[in-house]
Protein backbone atom coordinates (compact mmCIF):
# COMPACT_ATOMS: atom_id res chain seq x y z
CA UNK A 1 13.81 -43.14 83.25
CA UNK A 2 10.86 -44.59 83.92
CA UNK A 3 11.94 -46.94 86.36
CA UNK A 4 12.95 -45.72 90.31
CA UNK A 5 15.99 -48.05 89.77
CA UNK A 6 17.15 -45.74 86.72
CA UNK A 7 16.97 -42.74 88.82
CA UNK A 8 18.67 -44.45 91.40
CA UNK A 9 21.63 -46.24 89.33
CA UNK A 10 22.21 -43.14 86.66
CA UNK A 11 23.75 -40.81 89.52
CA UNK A 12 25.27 -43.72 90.84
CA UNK A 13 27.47 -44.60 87.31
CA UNK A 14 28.35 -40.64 86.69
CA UNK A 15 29.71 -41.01 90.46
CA UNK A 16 31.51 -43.91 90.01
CA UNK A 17 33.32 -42.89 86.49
CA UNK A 18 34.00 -39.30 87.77
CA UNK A 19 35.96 -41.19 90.51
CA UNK A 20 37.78 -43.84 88.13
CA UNK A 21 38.76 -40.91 86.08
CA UNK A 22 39.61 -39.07 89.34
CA UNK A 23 41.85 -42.12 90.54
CA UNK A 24 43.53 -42.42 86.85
CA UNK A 25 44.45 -38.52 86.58
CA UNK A 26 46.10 -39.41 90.35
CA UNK A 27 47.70 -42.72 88.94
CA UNK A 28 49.29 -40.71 86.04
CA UNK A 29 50.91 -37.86 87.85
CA UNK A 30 52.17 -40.29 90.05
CA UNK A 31 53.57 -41.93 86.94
CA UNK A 32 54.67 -39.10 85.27
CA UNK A 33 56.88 -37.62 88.55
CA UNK A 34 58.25 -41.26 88.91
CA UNK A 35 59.34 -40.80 84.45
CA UNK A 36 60.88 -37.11 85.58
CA UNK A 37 62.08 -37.37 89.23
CA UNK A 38 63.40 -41.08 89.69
CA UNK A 39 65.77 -42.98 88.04
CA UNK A 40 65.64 -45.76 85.12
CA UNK A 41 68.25 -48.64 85.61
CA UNK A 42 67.65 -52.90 84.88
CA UNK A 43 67.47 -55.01 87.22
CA UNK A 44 67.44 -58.68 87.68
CA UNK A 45 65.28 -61.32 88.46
CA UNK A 46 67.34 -63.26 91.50
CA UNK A 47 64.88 -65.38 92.84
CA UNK A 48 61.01 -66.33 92.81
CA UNK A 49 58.34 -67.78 95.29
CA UNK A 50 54.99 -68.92 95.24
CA UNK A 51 52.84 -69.32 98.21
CA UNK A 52 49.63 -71.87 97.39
CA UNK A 53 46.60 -71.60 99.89
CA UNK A 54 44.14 -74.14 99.45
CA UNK A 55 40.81 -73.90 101.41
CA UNK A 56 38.16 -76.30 101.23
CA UNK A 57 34.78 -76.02 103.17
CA UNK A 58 35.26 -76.53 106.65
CA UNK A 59 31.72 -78.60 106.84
CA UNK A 60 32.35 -81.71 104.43
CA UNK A 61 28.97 -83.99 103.26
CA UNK A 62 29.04 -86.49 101.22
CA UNK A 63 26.16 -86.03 99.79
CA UNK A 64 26.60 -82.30 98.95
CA UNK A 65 27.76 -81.88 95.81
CA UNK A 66 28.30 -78.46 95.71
CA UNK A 67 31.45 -78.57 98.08
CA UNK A 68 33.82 -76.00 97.09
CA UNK A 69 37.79 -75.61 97.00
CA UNK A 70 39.01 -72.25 96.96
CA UNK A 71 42.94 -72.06 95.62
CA UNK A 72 45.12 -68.47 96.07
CA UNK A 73 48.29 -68.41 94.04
CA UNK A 74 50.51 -66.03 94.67
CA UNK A 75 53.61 -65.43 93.22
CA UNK A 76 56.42 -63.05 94.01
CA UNK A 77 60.13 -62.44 93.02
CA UNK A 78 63.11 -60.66 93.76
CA UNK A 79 64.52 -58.09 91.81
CA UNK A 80 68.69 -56.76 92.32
CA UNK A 81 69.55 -53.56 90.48
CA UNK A 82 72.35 -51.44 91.18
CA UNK A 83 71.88 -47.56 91.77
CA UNK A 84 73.66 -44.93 89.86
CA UNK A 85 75.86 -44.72 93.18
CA UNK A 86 77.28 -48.78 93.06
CA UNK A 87 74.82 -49.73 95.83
CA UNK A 88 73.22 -53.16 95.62
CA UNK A 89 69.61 -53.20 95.90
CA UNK A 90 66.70 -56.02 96.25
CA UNK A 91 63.35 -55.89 96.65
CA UNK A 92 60.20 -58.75 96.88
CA UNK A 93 57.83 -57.47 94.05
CA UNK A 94 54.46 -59.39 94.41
CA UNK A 95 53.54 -60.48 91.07
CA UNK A 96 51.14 -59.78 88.81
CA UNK A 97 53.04 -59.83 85.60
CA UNK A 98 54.46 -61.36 82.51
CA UNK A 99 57.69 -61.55 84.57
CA UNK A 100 56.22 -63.92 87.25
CA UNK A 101 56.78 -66.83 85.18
CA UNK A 102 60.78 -65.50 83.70
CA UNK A 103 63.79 -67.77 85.15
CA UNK A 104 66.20 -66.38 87.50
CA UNK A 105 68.55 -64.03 85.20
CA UNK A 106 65.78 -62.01 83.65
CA UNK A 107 66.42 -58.89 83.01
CA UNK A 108 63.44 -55.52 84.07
CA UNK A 109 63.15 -52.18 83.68
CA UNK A 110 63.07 -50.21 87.09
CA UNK A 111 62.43 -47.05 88.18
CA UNK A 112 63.40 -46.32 91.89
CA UNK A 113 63.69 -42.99 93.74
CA UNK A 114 67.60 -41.84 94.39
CA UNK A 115 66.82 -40.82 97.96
CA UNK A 116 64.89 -43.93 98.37
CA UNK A 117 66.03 -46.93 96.35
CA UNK A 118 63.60 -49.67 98.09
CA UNK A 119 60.79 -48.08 97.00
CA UNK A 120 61.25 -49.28 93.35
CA UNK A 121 58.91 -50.53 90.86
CA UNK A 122 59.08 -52.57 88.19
CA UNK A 123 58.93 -49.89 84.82
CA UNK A 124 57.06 -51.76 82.30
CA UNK A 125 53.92 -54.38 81.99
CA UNK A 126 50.79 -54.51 84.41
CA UNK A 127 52.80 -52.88 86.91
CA UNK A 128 54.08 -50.70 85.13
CA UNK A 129 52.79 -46.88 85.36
CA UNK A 130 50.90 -46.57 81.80
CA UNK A 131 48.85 -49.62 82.53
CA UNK A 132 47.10 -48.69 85.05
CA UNK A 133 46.18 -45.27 83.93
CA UNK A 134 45.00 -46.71 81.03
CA UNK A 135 42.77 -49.05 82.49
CA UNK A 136 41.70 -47.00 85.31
CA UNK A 137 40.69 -44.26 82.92
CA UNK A 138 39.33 -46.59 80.46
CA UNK A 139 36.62 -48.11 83.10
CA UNK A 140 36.27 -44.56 84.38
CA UNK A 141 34.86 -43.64 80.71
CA UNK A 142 32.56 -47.09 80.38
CA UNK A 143 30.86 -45.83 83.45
CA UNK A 144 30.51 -42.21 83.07
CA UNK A 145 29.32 -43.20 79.45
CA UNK A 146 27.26 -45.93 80.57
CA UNK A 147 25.44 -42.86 82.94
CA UNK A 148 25.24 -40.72 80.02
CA UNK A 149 23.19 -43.25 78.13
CA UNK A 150 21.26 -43.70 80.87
CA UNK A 151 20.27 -39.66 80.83
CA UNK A 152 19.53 -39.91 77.00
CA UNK A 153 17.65 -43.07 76.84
């Protein structure tokens, strides 16, 4: 470490991955008390929306040509399941998954919480539990390693 920004950026990646690691042991008890505690049932895909913001530069030249557009998609759909009780149950899920694209009368896996039904969430995919502990841990480990090589080299 020859370099004051090594000393300064080594400390900095071990911190960093301990607390991606940190966040993905917290993500999968989280997950795993939702697999134990809360109940599995399909749902289905009832309806979709998706909200387009465009911005453009406020300040418009014409002989700039480095005027940018910004676009936001976002997408969201509606999900009905029925609880183990015969309750009917619908909830917005904001998209960030394979199923953002499915037609109306696709069917997902849920998990939802019996004393709580609206706080479901979609079982499988990027939202799904696994995922994210995966690729929360997974960065956690690039970093901490990437400090550790730091130490050695």
């Amino acid at each position: 470490m020859g370099h004051w920004t090594g000393r300064l950026f080594t400390p900095l990646l071990f911190i960093i991955g301990l607390f991606l690691l940190y966040v993905s042991w917290r993500l999968l008890k989280t997950h795993l008390y939702r697999l134990r505690h809360w109940t599995r049932t399909v749902g289905v895909i009832i309806d979709r929306h998706t909200d387009i913001d465009i911005d453009t530069d406020l300040y418009f030249d014409d002989r700039d040509d480095d005027d940018r557009h910004y676009v936001n998609i976002r997408r969201s759909f509606k999900v009905e399941f029925y609880t183990t009780t015969g309750h009917i149950v619908s909830f917005w899920h904001p998209s960030r998954t394979k199923y953002s694209l499915n037609l109306r009368g696709t069917r997902i896996n849920i998990l939802y919480d019996p004393a709580d039904p609206q706080s479901a969430v979609i079982a499988d995919g990027i939202s799904g539990g696994w995922s994210k502990v995966w690729f929360v841990a997974f960065l956690g480990v690039v970093f901490l390693g990437s400090g550790v090589l730091a130490v050695m080299l």
